[in-house]
Protein backbone atom coordinates (compact mmCIF):
# COMPACT_ATOMS: atom_id res chain seq x y z
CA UNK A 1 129.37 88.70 69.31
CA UNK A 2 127.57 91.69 67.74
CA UNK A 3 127.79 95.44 68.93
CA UNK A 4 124.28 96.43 70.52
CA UNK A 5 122.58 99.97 69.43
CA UNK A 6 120.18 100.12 72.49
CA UNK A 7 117.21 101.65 70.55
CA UNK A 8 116.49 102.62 66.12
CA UNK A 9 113.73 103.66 65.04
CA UNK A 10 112.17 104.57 61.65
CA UNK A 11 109.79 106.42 59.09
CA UNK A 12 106.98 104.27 57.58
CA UNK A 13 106.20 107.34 55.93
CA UNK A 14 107.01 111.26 56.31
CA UNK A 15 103.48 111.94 55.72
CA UNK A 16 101.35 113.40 58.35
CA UNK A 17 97.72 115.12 57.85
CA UNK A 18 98.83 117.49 60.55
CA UNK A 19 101.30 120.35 59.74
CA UNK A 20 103.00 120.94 63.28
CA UNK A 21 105.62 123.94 63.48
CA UNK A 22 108.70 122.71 64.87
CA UNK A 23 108.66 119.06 64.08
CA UNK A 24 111.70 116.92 64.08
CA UNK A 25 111.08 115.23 61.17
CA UNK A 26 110.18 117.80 58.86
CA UNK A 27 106.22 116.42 58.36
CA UNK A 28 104.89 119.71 58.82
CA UNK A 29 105.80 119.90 54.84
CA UNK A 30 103.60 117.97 52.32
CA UNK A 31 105.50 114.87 51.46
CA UNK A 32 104.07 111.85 49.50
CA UNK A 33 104.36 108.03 49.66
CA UNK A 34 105.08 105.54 51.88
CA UNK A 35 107.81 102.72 52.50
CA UNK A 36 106.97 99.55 51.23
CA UNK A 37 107.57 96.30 54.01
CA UNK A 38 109.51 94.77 51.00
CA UNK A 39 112.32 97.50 51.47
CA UNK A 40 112.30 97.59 55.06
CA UNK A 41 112.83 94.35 55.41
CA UNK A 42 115.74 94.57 53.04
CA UNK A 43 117.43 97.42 54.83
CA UNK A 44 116.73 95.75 58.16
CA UNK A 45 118.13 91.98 57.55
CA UNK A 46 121.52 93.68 56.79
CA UNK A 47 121.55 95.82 59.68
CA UNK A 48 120.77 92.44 62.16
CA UNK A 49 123.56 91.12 60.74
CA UNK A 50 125.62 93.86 62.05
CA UNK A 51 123.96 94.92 64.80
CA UNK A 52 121.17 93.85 67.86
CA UNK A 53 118.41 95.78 68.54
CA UNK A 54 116.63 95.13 71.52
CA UNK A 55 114.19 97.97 70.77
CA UNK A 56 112.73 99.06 67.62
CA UNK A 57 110.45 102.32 66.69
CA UNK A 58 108.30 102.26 64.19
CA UNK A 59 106.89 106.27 63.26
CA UNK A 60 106.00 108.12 60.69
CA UNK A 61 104.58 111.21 59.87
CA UNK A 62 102.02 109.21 60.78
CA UNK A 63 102.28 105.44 60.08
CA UNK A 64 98.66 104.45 60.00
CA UNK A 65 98.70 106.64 56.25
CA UNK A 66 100.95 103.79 55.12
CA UNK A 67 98.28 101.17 53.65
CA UNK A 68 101.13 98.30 54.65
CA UNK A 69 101.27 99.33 58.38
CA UNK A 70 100.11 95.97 59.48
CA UNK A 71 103.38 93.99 57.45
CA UNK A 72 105.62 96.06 59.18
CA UNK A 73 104.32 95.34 63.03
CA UNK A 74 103.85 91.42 61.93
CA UNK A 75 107.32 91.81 60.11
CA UNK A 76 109.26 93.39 62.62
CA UNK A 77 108.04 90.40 65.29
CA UNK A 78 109.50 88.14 62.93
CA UNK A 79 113.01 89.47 62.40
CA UNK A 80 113.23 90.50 66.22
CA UNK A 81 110.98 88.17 68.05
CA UNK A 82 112.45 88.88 71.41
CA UNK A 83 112.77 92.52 70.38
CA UNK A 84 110.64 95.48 71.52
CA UNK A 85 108.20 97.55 69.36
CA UNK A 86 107.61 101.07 69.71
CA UNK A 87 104.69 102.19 67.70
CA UNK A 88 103.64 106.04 67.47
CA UNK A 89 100.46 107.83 66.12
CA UNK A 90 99.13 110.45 66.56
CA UNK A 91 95.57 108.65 67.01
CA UNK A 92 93.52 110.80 64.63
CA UNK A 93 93.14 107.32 62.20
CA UNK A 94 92.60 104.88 65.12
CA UNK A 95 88.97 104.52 64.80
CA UNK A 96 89.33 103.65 61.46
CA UNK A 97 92.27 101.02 62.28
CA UNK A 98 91.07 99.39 65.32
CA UNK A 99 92.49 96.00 64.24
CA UNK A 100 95.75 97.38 64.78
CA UNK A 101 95.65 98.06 68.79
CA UNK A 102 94.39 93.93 69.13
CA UNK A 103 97.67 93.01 66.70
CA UNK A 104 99.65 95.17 68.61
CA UNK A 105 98.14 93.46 71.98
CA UNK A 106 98.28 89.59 70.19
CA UNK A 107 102.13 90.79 69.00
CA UNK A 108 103.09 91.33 72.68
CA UNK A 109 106.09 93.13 73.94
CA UNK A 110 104.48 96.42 72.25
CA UNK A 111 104.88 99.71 73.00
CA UNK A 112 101.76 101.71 71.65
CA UNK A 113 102.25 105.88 72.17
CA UNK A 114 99.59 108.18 71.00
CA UNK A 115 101.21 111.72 70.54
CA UNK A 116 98.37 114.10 71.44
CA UNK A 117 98.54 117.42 69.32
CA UNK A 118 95.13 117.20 68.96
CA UNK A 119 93.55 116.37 72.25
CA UNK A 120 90.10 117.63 72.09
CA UNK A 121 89.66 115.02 69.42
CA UNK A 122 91.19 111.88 70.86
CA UNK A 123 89.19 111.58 74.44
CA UNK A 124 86.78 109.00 72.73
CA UNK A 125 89.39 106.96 71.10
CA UNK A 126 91.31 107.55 74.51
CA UNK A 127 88.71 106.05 76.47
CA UNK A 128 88.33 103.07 74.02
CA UNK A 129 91.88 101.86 74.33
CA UNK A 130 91.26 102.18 78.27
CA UNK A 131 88.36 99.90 78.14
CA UNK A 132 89.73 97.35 75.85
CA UNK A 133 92.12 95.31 78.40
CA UNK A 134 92.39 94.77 81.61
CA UNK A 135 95.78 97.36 82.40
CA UNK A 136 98.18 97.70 85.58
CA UNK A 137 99.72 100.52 86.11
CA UNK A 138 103.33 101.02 85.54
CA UNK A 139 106.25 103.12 85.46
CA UNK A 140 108.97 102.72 83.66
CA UNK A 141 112.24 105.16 82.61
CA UNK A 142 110.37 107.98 83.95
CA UNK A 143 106.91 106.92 82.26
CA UNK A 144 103.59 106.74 83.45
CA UNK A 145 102.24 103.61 81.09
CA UNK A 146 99.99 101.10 81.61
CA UNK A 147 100.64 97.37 80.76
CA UNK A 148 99.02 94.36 79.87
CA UNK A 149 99.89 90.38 80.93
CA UNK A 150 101.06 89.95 77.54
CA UNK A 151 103.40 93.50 78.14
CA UNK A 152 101.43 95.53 75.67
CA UNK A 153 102.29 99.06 76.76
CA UNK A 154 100.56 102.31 76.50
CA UNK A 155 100.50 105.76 77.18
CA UNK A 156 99.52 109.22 75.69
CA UNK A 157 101.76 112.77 75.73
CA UNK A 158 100.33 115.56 75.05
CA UNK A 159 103.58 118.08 74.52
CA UNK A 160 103.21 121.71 75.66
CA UNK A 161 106.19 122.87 73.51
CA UNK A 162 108.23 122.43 70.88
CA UNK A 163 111.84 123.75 69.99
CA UNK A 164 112.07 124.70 66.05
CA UNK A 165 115.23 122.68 65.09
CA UNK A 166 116.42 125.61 62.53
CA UNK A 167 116.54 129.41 61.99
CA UNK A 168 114.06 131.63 59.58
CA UNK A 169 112.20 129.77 56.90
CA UNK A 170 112.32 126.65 55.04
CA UNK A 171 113.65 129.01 52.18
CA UNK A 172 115.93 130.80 54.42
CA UNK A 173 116.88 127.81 56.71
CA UNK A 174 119.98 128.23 59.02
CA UNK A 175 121.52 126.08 62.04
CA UNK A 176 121.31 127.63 65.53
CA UNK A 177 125.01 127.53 65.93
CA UNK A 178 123.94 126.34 69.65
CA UNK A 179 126.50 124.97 72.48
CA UNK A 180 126.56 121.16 71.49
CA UNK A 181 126.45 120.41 74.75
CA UNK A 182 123.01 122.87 75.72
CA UNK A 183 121.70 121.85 72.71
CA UNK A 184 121.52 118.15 73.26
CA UNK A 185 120.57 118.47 77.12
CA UNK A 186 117.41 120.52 75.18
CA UNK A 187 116.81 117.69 72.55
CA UNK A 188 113.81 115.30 72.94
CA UNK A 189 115.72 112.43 70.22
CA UNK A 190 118.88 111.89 73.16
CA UNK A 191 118.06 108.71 72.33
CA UNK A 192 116.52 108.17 68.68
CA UNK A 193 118.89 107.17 66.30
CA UNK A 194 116.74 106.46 62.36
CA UNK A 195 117.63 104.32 60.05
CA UNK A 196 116.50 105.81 56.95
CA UNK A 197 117.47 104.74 53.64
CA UNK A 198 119.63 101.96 54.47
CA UNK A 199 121.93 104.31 56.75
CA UNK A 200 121.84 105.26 60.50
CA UNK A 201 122.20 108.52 61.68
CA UNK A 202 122.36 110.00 64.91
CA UNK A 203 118.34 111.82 65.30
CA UNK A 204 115.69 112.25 62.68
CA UNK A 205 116.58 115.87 62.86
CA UNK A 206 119.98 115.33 61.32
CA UNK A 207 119.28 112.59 58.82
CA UNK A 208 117.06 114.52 56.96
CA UNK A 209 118.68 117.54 56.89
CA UNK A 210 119.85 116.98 53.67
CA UNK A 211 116.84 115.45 51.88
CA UNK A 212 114.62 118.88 53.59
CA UNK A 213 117.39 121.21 52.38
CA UNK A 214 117.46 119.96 48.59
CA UNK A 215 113.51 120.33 48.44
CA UNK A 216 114.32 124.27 49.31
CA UNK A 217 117.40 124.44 46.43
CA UNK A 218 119.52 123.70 49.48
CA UNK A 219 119.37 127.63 51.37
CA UNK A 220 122.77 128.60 52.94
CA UNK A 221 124.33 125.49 52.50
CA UNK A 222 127.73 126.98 53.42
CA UNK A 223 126.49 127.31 56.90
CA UNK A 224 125.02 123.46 56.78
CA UNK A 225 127.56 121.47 55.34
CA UNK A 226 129.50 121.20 58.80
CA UNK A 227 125.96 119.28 60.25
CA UNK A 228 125.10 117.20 57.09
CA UNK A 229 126.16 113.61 58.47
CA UNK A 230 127.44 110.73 56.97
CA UNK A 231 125.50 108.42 58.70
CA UNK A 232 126.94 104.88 59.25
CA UNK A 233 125.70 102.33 56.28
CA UNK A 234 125.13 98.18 56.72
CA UNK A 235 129.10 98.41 55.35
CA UNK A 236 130.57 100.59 57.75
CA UNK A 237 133.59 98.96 59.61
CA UNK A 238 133.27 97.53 62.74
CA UNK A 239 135.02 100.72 64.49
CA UNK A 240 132.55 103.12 62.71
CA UNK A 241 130.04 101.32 63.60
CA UNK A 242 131.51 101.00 67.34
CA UNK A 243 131.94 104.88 67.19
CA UNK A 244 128.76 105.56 66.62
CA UNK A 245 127.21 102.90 69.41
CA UNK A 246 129.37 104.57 72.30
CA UNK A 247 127.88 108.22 70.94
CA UNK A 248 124.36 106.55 71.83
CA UNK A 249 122.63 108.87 74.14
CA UNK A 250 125.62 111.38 74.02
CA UNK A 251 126.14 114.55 72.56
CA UNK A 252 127.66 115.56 69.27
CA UNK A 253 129.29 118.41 67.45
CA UNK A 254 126.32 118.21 64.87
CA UNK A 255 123.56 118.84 67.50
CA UNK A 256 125.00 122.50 67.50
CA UNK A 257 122.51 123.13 64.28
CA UNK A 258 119.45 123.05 66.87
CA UNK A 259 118.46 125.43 69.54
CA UNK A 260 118.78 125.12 73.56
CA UNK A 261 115.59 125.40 75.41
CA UNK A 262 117.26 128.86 76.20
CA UNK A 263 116.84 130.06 73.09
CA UNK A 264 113.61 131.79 73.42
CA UNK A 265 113.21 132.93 69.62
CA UNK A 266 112.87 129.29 69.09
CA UNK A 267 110.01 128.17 71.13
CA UNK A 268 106.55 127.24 69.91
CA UNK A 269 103.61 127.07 72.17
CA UNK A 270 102.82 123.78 70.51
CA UNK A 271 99.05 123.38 70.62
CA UNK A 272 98.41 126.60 69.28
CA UNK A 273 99.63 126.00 66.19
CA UNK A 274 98.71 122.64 65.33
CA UNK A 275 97.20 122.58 61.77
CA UNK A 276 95.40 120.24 59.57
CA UNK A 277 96.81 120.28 56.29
């Protein structure tokens, strides 16, 4: 029988036409391209023969910039047809993509999120979406969503806040040296392992750490190399892989690099600094 990682999610694309202090996956920087279905797939078919995945995220940046968006959602369904997708935007290319909410809805078993940092522009689309089904109300894992008969989800959150993951600048980047502990009751990925480039790794925070560091010449990497992980690959042993599973939803000594939501220094009024890029 294979091990079961409850919930992975991944990046479509790291591009994002917002620039948004404090995010996770480093998309407030100007990054370029897009991953093709083709190597998805690839990575994915050797992880399910590993692993199950019950529930599967697909994000970006922001996925609707990747022109093969639709391969992925119809893709995914096929590899994990009992399997649910997450699917995140942040709704400022919906009206321009509307096919994708009715393959989302014909997929079934679909969670749709839009991530509100803009909100003043996304009460039309908003009020589209509402009018397109006939919803119920429900609530699930803490979640106001609504739901269709063919369980299409969705709901939109508009976050207040954001905790910057790092100290100084991009230039001058340094980890918080937080409480592991604090830090992960702060963290908003408890639960969001990424598969990114064939690995696994425990938030999108931490598996790019190393790719976002190299871009800056790699700034006080003395201080870093204790939270660069290893990630688990599709030929990890069993017990690595089993290691990593039972750490689902747990802290770790690498979530010391980010802050605790006591660490005032480190809090962003979010919607006040939302940028286009």
């Amino acid at each position: 029988m294979k091990q079961v990682l409850p919930f992975l999610e991944t990046m479509i694309t790291q591009t994002c036409q917002l620039s948004c202090l404090g995010c996770t996956n480093y998309s407030d920087l100007r990054h370029s391209g897009y991953i093709k279905w083709k190597d998805g797939k690839h990575d994915l078919e050797q992880w399910l023969e590993r692993i199950d995945i019950p529930d599967f995220g697909i994000m970006g940046g922001e996925p609707l910039i990747n022109p093969e968006v639709r391969q992925w959602l119809i893709g995914v369904r096929e590899l994990m047809p009992d399997s649910q997708i997450r699917f995140t935007t942040n709704g400022l290319l919906l009206e321009k993509h509307w096919d994708i909410i009715e393959l989302m809805h014909d997929l079934g078993n679909v969670s749709f999120k839009i991530t509100a940092h803009t909100p003043e522009l996304l009460e039309h689309v908003i009020n589209k979406i509402m009018n397109m089904y006939e919803w119920q109300p429900v609530h699930e894992y803490g979640i106001d969503r609504l739901i269709t008969s063919n369980q299409f989800r969705f709901h939109v959150k508009t976050p207040l806040s954001f905790l910057k993951t790092f100290r100084n600048n991009y230039e001058n980047m340094m980890p918080c040296y937080s409480d592991h502990k604090q830090a992960f009751d702060s963290c908003i990925q408890q639960t969001c392992p990424l598969l990114y480039k064939e690995k696994i790794y425990k938030c999108s925070t931490s598996g790019l750490l190393s790719d976002t560091l190299a871009k800056f010449g790699n700034p006080n990497i003395e201080h870093w190399s204790q939270f660069i992980p290893e990630g688990i690959s599709p030929n990890s042993s069993s017990n690595k892989i089993k290691e990593f599973i039972e750490n689902f939803g747990k802290p770790n000594s690498i979530c010391a690099q980010c802050p605790t939501h006591l660490d005032d220094e480190q809090k962003i009024n979010h919607l006040d600094t939302v940028q286009f890029k």
